[in-house]
N, C-alpha and C. Protein backbone atom coordinates (compact mmCIF):
# COMPACT_ATOMS: atom_id res chain seq x y z
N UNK A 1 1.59 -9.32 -13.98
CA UNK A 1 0.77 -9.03 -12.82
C UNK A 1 -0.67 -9.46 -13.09
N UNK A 2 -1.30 -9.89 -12.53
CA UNK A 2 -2.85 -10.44 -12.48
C UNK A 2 -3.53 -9.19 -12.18
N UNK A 3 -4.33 -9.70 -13.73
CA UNK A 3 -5.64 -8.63 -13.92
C UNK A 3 -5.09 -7.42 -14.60
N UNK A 4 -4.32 -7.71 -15.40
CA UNK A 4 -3.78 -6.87 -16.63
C UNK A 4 -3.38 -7.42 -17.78
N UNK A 5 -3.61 -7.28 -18.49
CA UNK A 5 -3.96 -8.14 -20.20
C UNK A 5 -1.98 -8.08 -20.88
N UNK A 6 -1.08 -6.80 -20.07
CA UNK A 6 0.15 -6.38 -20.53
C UNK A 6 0.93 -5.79 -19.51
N UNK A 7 2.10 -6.33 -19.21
CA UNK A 7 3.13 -5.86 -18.41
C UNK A 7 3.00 -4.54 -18.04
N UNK A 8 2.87 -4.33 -16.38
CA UNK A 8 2.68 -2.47 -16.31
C UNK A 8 4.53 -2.46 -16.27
N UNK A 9 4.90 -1.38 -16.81
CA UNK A 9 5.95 -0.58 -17.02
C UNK A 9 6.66 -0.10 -15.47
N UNK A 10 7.29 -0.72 -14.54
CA UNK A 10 7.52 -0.31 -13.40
C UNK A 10 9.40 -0.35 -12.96
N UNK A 11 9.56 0.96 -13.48
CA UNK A 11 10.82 1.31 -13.43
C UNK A 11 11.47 1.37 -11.57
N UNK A 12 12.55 0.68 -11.50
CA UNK A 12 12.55 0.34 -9.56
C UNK A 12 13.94 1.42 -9.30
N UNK A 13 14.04 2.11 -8.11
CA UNK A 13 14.52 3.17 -7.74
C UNK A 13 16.27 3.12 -8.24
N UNK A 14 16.78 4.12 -8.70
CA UNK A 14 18.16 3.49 -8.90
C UNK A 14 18.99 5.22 -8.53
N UNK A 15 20.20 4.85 -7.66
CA UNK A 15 20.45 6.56 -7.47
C UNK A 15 19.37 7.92 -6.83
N UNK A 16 18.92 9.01 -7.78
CA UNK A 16 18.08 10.10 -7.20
C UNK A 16 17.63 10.28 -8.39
N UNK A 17 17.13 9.04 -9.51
CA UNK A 17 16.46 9.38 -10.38
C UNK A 17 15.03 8.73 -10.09
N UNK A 18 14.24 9.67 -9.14
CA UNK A 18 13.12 9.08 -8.97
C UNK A 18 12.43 9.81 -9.62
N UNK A 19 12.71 11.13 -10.06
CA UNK A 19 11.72 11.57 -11.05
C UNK A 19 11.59 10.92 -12.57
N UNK A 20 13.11 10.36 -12.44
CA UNK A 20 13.17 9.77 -14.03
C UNK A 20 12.04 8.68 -13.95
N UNK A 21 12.28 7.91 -12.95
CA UNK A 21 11.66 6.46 -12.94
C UNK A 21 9.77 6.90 -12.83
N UNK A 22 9.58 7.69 -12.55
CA UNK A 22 8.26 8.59 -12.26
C UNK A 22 7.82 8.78 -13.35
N UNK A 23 8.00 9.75 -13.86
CA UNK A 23 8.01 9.62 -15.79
C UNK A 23 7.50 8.67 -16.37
N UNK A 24 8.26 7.89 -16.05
CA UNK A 24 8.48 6.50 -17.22
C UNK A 24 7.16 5.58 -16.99
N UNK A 25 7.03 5.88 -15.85
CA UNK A 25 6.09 4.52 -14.78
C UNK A 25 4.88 5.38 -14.99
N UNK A 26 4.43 6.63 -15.21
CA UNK A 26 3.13 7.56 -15.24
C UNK A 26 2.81 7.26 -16.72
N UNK A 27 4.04 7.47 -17.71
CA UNK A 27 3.47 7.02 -19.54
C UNK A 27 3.30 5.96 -19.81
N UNK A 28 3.67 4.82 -19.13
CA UNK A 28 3.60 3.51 -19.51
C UNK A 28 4.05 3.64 -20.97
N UNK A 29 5.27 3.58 -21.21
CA UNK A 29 5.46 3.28 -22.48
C UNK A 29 5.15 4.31 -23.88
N UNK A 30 4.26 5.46 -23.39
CA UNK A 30 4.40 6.19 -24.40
C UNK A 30 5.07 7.36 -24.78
N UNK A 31 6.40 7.50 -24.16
CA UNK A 31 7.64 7.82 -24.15
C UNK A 31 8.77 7.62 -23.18
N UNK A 32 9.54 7.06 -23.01
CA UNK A 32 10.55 6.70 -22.56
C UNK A 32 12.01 7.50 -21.70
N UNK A 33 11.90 8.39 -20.70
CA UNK A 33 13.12 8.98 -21.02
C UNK A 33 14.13 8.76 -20.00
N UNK A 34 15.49 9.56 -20.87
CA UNK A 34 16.65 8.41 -20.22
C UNK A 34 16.90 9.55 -19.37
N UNK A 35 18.05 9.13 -18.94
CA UNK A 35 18.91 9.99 -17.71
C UNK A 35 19.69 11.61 -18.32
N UNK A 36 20.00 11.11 -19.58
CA UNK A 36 21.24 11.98 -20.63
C UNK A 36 20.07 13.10 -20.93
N UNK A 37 18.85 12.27 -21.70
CA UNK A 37 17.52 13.22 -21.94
C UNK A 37 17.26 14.47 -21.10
N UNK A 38 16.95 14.01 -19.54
CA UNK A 38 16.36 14.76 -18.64
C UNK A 38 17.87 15.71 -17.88
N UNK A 39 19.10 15.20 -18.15
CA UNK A 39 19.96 16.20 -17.88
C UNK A 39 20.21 17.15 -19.12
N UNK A 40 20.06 17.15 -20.66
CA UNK A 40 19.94 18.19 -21.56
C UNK A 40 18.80 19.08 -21.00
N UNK A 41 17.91 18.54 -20.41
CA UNK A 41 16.77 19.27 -20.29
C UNK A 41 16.81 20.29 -20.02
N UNK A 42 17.36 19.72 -18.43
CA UNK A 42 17.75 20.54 -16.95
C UNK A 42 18.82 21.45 -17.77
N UNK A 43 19.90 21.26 -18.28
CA UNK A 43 21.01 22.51 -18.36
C UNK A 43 20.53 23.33 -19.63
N UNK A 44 19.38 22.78 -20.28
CA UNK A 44 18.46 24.13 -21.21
C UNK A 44 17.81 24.84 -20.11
N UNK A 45 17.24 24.58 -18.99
CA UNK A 45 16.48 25.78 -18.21
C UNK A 45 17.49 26.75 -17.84
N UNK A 46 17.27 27.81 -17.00
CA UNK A 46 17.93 28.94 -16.78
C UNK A 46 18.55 28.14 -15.45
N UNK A 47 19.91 28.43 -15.56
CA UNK A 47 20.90 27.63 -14.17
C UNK A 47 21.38 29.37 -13.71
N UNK A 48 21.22 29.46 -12.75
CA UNK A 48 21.95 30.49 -12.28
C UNK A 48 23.76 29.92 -11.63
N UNK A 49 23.45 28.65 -11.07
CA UNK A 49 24.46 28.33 -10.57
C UNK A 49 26.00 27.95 -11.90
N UNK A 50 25.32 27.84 -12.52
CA UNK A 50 26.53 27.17 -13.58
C UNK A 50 26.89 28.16 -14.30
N UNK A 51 26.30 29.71 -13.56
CA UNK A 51 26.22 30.98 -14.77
C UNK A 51 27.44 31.76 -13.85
N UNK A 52 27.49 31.02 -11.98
CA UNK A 52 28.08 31.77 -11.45
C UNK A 52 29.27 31.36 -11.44
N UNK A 53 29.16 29.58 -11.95
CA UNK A 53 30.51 28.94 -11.58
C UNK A 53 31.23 28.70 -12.56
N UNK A 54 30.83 29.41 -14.33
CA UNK A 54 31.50 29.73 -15.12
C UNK A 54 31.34 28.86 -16.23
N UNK A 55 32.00 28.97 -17.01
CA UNK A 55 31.65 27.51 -18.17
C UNK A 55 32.65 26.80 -17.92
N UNK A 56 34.25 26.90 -17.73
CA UNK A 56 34.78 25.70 -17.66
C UNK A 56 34.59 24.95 -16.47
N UNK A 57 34.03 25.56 -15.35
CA UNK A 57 33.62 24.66 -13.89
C UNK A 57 31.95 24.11 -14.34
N UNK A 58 31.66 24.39 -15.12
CA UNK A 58 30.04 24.24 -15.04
C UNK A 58 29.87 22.75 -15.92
N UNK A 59 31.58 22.89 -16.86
CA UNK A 59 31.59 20.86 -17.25
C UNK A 59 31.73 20.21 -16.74
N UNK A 60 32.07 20.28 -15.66
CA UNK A 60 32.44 18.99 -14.76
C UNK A 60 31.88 19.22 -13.31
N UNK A 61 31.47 20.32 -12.97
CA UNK A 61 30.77 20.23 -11.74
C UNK A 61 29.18 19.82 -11.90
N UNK A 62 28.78 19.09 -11.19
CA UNK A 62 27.47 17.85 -11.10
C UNK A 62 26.43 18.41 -10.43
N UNK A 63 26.68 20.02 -9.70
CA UNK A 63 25.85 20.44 -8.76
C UNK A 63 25.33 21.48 -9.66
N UNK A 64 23.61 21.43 -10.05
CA UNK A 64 23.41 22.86 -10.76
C UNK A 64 22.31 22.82 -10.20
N UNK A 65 21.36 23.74 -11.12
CA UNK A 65 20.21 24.59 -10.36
C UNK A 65 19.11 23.50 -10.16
N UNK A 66 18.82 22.89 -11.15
CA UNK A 66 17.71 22.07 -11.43
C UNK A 66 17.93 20.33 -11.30
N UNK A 67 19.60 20.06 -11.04
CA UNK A 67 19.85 18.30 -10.96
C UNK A 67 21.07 18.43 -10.79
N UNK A 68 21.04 16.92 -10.27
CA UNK A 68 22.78 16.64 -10.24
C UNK A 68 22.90 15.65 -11.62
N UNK A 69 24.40 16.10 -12.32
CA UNK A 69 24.32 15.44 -13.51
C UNK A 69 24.55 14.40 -13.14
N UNK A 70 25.49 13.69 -12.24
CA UNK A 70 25.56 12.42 -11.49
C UNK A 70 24.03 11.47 -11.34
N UNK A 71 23.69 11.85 -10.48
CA UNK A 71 22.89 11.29 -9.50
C UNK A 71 21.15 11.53 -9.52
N UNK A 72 21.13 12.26 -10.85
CA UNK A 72 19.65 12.97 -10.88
C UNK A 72 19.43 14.09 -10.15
N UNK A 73 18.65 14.09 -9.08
CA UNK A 73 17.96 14.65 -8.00
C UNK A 73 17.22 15.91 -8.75
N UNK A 74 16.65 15.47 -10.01
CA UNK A 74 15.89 16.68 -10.57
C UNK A 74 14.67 17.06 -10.09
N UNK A 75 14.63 18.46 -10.27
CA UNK A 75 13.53 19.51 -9.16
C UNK A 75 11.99 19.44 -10.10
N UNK A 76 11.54 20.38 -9.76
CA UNK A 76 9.82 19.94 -10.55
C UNK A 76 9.43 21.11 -11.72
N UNK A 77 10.80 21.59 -12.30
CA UNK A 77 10.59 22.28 -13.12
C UNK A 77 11.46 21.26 -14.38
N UNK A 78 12.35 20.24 -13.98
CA UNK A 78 12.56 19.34 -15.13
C UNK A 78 11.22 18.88 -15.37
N UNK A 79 10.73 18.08 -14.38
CA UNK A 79 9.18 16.88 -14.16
C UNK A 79 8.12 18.09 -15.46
N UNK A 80 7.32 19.56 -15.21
CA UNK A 80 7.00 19.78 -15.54
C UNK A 80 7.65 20.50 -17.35
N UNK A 81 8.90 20.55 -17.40
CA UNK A 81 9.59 20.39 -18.61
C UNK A 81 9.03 19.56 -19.55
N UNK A 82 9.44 18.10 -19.09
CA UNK A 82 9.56 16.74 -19.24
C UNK A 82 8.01 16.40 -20.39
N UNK A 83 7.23 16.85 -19.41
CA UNK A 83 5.88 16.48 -19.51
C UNK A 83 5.28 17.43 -20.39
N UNK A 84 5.68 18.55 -20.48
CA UNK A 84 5.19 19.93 -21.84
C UNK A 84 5.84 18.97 -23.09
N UNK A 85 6.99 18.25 -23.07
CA UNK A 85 7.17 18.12 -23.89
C UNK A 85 6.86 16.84 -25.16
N UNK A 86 5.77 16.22 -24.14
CA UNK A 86 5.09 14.97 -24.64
C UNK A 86 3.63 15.37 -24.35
N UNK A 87 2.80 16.87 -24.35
CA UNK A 87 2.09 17.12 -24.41
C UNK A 87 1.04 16.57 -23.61
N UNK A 88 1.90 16.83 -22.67
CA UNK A 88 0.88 16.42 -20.70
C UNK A 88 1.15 17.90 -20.28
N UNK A 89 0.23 18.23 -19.04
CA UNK A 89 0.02 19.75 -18.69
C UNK A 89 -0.42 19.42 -17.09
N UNK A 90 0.52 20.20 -16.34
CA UNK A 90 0.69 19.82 -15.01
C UNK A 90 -0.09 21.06 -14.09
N UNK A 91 -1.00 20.52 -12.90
CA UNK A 91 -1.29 21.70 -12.29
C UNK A 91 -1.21 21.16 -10.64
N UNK A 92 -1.31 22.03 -9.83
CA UNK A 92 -0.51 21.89 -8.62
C UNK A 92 -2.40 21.74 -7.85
N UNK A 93 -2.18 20.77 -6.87
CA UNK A 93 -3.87 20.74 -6.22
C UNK A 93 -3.49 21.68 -4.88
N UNK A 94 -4.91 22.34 -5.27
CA UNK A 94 -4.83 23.42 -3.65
C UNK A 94 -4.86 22.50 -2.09
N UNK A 95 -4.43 22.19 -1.94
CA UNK A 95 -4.43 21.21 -0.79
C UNK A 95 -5.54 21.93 0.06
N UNK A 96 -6.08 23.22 0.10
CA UNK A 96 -7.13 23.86 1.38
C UNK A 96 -8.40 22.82 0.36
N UNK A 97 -8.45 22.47 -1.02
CA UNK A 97 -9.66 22.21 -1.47
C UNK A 97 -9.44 20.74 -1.41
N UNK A 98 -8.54 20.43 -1.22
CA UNK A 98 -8.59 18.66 -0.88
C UNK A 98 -9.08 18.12 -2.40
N UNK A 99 -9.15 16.48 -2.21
CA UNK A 99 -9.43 15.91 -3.80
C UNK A 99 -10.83 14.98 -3.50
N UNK A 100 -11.54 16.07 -2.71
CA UNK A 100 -13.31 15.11 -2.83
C UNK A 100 -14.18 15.63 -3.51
N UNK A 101 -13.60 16.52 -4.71
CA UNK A 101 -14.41 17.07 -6.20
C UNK A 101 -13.89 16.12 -7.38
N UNK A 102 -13.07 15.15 -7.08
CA UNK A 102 -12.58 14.59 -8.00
C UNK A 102 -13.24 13.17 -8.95
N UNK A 103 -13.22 13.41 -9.98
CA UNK A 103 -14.41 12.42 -11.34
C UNK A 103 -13.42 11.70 -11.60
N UNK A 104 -12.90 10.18 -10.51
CA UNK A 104 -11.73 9.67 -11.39
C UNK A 104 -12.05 8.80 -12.60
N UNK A 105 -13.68 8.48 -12.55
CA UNK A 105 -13.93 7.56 -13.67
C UNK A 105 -13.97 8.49 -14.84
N UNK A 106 -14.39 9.38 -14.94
CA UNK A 106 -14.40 10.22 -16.37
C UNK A 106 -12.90 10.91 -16.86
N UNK A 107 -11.77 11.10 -15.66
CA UNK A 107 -11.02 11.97 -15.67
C UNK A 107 -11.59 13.27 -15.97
N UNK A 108 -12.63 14.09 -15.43
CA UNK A 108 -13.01 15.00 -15.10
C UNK A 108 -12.96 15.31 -14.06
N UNK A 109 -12.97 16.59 -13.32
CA UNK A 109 -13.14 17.37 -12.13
C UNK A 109 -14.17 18.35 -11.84
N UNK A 110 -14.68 17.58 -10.67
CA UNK A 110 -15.99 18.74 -10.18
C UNK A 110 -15.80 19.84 -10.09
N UNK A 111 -14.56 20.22 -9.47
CA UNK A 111 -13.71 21.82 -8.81
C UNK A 111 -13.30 22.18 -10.57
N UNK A 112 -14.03 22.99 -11.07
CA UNK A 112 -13.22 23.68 -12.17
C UNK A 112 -11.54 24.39 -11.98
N UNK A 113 -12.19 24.99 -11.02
CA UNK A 113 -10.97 25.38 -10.21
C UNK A 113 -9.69 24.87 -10.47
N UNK A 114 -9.13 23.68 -10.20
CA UNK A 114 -8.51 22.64 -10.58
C UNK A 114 -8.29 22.48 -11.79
N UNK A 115 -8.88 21.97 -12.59
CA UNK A 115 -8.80 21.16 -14.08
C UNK A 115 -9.89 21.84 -14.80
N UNK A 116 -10.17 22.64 -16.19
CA UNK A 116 -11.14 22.96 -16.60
C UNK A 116 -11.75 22.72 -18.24
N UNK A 117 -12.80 22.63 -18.37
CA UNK A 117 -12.44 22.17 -19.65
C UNK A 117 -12.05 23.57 -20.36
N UNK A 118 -11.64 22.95 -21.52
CA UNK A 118 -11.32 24.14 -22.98
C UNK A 118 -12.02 24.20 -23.77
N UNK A 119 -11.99 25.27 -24.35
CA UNK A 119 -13.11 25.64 -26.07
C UNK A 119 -12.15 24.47 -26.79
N UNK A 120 -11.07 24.33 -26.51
CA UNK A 120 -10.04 24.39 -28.20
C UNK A 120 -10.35 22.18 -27.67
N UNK A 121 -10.60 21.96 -27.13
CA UNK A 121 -10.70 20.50 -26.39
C UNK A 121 -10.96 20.05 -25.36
N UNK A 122 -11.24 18.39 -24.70
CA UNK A 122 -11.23 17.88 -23.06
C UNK A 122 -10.43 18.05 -22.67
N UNK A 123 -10.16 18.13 -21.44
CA UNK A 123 -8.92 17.61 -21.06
C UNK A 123 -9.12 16.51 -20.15
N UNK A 124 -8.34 15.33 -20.15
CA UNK A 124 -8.71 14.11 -19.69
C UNK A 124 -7.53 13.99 -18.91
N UNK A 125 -8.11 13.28 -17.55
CA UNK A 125 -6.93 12.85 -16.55
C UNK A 125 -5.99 11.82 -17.37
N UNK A 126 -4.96 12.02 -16.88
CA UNK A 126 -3.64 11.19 -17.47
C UNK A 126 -3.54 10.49 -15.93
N UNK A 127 -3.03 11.07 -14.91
CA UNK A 127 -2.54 10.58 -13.39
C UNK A 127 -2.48 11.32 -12.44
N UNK A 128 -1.53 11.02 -11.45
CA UNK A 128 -1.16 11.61 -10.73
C UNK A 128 0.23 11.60 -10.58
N UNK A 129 0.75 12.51 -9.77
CA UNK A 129 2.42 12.58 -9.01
C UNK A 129 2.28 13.00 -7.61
N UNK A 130 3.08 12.23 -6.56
CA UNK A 130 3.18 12.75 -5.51
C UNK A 130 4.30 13.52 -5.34
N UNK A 131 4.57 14.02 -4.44
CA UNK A 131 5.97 14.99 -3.88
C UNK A 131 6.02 14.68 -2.38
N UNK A 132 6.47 13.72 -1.69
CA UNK A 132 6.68 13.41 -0.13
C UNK A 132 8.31 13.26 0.14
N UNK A 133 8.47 13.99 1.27
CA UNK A 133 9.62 13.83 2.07
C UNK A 133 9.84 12.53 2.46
N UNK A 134 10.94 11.85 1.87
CA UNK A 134 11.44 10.97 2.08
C UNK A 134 12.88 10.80 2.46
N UNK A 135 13.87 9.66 2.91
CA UNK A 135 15.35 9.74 3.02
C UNK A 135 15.59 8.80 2.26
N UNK A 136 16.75 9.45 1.56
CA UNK A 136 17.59 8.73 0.44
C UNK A 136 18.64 7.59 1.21
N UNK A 137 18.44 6.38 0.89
CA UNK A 137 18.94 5.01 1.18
C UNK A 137 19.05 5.29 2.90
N UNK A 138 17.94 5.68 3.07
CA UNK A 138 16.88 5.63 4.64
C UNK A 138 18.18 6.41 5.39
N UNK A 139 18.94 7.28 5.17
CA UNK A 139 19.97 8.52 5.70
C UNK A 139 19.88 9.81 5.57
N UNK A 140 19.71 10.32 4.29
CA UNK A 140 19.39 11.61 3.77
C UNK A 140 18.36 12.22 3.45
N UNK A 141 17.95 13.03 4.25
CA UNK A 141 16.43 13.82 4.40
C UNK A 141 16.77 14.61 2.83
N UNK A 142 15.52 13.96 2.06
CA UNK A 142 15.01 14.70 0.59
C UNK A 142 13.26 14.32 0.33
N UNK A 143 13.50 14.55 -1.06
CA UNK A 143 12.01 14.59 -1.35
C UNK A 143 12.28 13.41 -2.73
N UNK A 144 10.80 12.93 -2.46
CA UNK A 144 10.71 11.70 -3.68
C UNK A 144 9.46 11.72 -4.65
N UNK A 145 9.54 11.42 -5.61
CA UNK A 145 8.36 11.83 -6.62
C UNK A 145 7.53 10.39 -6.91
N UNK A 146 6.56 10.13 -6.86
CA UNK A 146 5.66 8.91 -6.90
C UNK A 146 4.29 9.03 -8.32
N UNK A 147 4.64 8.37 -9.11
CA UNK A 147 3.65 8.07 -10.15
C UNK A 147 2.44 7.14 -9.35
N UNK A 148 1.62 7.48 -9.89
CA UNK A 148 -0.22 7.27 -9.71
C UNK A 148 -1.06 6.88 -11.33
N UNK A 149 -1.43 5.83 -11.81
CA UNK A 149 -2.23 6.02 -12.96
C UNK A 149 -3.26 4.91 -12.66
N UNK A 150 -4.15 5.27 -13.30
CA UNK A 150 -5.40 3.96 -13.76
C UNK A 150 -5.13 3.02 -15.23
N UNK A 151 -4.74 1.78 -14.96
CA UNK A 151 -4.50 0.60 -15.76
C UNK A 151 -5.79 0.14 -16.29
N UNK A 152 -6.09 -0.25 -17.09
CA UNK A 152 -6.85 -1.20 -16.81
C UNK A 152 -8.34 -1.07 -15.99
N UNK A 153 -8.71 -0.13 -15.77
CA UNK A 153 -9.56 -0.18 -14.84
C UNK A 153 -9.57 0.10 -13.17
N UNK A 154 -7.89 0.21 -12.81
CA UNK A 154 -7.63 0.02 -11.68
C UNK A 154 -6.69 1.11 -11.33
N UNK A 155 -6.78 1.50 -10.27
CA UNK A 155 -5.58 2.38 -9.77
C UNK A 155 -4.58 1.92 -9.47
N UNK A 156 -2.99 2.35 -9.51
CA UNK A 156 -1.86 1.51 -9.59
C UNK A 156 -0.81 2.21 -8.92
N UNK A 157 -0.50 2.34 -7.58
CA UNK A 157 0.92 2.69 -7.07
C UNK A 157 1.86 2.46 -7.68
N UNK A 158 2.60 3.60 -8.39
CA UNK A 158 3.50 2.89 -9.09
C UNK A 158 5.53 3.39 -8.45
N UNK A 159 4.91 3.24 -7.42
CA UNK A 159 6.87 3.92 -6.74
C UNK A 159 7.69 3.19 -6.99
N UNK A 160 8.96 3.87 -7.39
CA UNK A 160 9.99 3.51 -7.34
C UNK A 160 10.53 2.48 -6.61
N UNK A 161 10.16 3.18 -4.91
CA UNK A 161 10.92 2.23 -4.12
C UNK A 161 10.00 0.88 -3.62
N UNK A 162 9.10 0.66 -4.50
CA UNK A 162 8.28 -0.89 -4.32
C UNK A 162 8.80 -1.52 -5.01
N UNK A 163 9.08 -2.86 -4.43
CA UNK A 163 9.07 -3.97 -5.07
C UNK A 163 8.56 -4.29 -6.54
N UNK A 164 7.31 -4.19 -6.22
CA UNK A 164 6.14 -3.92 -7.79
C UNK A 164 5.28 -2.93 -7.57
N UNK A 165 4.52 -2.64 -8.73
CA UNK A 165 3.20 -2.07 -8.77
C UNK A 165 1.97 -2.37 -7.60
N UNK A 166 1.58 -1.47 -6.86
CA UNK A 166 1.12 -1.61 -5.77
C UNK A 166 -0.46 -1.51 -6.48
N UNK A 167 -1.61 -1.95 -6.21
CA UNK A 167 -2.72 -1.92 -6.54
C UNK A 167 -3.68 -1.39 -5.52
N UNK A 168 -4.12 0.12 -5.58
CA UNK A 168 -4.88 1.06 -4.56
C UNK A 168 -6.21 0.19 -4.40
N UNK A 169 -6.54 -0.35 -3.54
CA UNK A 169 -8.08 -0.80 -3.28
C UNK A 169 -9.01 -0.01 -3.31
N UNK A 170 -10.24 -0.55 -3.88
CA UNK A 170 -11.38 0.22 -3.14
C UNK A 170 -11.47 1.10 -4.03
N UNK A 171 -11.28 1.16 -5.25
CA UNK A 171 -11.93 2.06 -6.25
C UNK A 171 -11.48 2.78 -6.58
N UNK A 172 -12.50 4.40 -6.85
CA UNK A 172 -12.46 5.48 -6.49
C UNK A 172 -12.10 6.04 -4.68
N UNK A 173 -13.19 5.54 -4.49
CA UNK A 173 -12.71 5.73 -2.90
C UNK A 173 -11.61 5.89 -2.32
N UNK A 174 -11.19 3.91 -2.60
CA UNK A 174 -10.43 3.93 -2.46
C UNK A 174 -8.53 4.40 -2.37
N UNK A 175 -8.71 5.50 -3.43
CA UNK A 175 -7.73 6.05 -4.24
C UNK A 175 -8.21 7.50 -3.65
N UNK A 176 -9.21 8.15 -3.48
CA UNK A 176 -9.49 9.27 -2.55
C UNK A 176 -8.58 9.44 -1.11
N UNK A 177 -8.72 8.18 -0.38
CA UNK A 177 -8.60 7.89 0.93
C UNK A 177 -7.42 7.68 1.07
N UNK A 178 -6.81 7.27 -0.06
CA UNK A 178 -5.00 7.06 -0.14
C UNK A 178 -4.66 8.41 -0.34
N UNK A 179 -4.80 9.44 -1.09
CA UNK A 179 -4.30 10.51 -1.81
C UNK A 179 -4.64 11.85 -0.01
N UNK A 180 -5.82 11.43 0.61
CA UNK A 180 -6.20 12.05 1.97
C UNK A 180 -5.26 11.74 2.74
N UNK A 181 -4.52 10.20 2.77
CA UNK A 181 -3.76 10.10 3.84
C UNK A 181 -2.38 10.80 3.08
N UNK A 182 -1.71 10.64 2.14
CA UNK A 182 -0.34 11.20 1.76
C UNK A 182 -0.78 12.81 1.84
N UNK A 183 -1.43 13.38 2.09
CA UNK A 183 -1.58 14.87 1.60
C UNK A 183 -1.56 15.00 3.66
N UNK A 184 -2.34 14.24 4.18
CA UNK A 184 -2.03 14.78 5.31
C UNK A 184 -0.92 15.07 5.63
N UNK A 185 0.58 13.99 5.38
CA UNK A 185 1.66 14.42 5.92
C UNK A 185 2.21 15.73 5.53
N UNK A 186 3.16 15.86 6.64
CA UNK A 186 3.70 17.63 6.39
C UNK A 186 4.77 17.62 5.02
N UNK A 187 4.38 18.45 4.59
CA UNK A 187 5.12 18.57 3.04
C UNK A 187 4.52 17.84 1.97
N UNK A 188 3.75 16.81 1.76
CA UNK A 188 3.16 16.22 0.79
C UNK A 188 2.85 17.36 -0.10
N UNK A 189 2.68 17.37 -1.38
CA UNK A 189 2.55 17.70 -2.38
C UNK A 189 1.78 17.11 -3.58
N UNK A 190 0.90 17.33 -4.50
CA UNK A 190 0.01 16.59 -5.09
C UNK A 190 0.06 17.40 -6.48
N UNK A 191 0.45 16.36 -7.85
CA UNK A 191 0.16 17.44 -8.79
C UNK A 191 -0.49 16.89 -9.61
N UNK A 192 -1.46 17.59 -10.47
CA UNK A 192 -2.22 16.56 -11.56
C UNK A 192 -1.82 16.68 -12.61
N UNK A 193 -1.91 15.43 -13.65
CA UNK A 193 -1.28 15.47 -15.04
C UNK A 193 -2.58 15.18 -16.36
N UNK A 194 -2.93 16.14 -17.03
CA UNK A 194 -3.88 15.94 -17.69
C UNK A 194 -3.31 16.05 -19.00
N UNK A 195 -4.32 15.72 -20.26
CA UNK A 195 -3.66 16.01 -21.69
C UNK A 195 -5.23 16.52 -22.24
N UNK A 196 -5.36 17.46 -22.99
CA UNK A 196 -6.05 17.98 -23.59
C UNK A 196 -6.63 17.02 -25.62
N UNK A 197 -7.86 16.61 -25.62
CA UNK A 197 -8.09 16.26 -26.53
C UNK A 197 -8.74 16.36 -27.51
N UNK A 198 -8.86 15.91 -28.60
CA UNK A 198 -10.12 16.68 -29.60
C UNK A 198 -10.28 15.75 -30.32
N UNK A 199 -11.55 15.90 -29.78
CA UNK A 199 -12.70 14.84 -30.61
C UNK A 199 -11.78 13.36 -30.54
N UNK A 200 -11.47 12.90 -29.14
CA UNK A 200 -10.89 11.73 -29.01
C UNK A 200 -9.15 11.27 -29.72
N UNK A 201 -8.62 12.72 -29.98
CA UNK A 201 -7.26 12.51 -30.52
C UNK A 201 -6.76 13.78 -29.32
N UNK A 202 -5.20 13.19 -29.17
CA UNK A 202 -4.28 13.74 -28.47
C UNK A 202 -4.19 15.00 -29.06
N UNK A 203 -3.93 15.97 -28.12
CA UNK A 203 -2.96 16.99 -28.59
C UNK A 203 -2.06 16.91 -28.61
């Protein structure tokens, strides 16, 4: 892609693993995870359903609390799983406070509220994730998860269901004014992904 020194990482929609492909497309490469990964995940959280439908129905039935072992369709307690476990830390934006406190060049935030710093370290923006109502192979009313990061200098749509890596115009602003229009629709959802650092090393 022009005006990037290295291939962005843009995993393209396959099945109802859009959270998988979300993941993958938000780390660029600095962890990888598969399908098998994010279903151990899901059947370590608490399933009520697979608790009701027993253990020998709970091997072979595909429908549980948190995904389908088939097909993905994992909920946002894998996504925030996922991400504790590569030492990213997820927080949900108040949609009444909107994102025009937001420092995307520093990955800081004006709204403490939001994002704050720590005694123990920074915490520095990693991206974004969306959560919008979408239909699965344009039939089935669900919800789809959309990676957001800065490359390079640049903000980068990174969905699933694009072709490629979409490139947000217009900056900061620009990337304000996008994140204003998806939050307007009904159900949009917005979460931020930060990592905490010290003295310029990861936690």
């Amino acid at each position: 892609m022009e005006g990037v020194s290295q291939p962005i990482l843009h995993e393209k929609q396959k099945l109802q693993l859009c959270l998988k492909h979300t993941l993958n497309n938000l780390l660029q490469g600095e962890h990888t995870f598969t399908q098998q990964e994010l279903n151990n995940l899901a059947d370590s959280l608490d399933d009520p359903l697979a608790k009701q439908s027993g253990p020998k129905a709970s091997a072979w039935w595909p429908f549980h609390a948190h995904h389908n072992s088939f097909m993905g369709n994992y909920d946002v307690n894998v996504l925030m799983a996922a991400l504790a476990a590569v030492g990213k830390e997820v927080t949900w934006l108040d949609k009444r406070k909107g994102v025009e406190g937001f420092n995307f060049e520093t990955g800081e935030l004006d709204k403490p509220a939001v994002i704050e710093e720590s005694d123990s370290g920074r915490k520095d923006l990693v991206g974004f994730i969306l959560n919008v109502k979408r239909k699965w192979a344009g039939l089935i009313p669900g919800r789809h998860w959309i990676a957001l990061r800065k490359i390079e200098g640049r903000w980068y749509n990174l969905d699933s269901d694009l072709r490629r890596p979409s490139e947000i115009d217009g900056g900061e602003e620009g990337l304000r004014l996008f994140l204003q229009e998806c939050l307007s629709k009904q159900g949009s959802e917005l979460l931020i992904v930060s990592e905490t650092r010290h003295d310029g090393i990861r936690s």
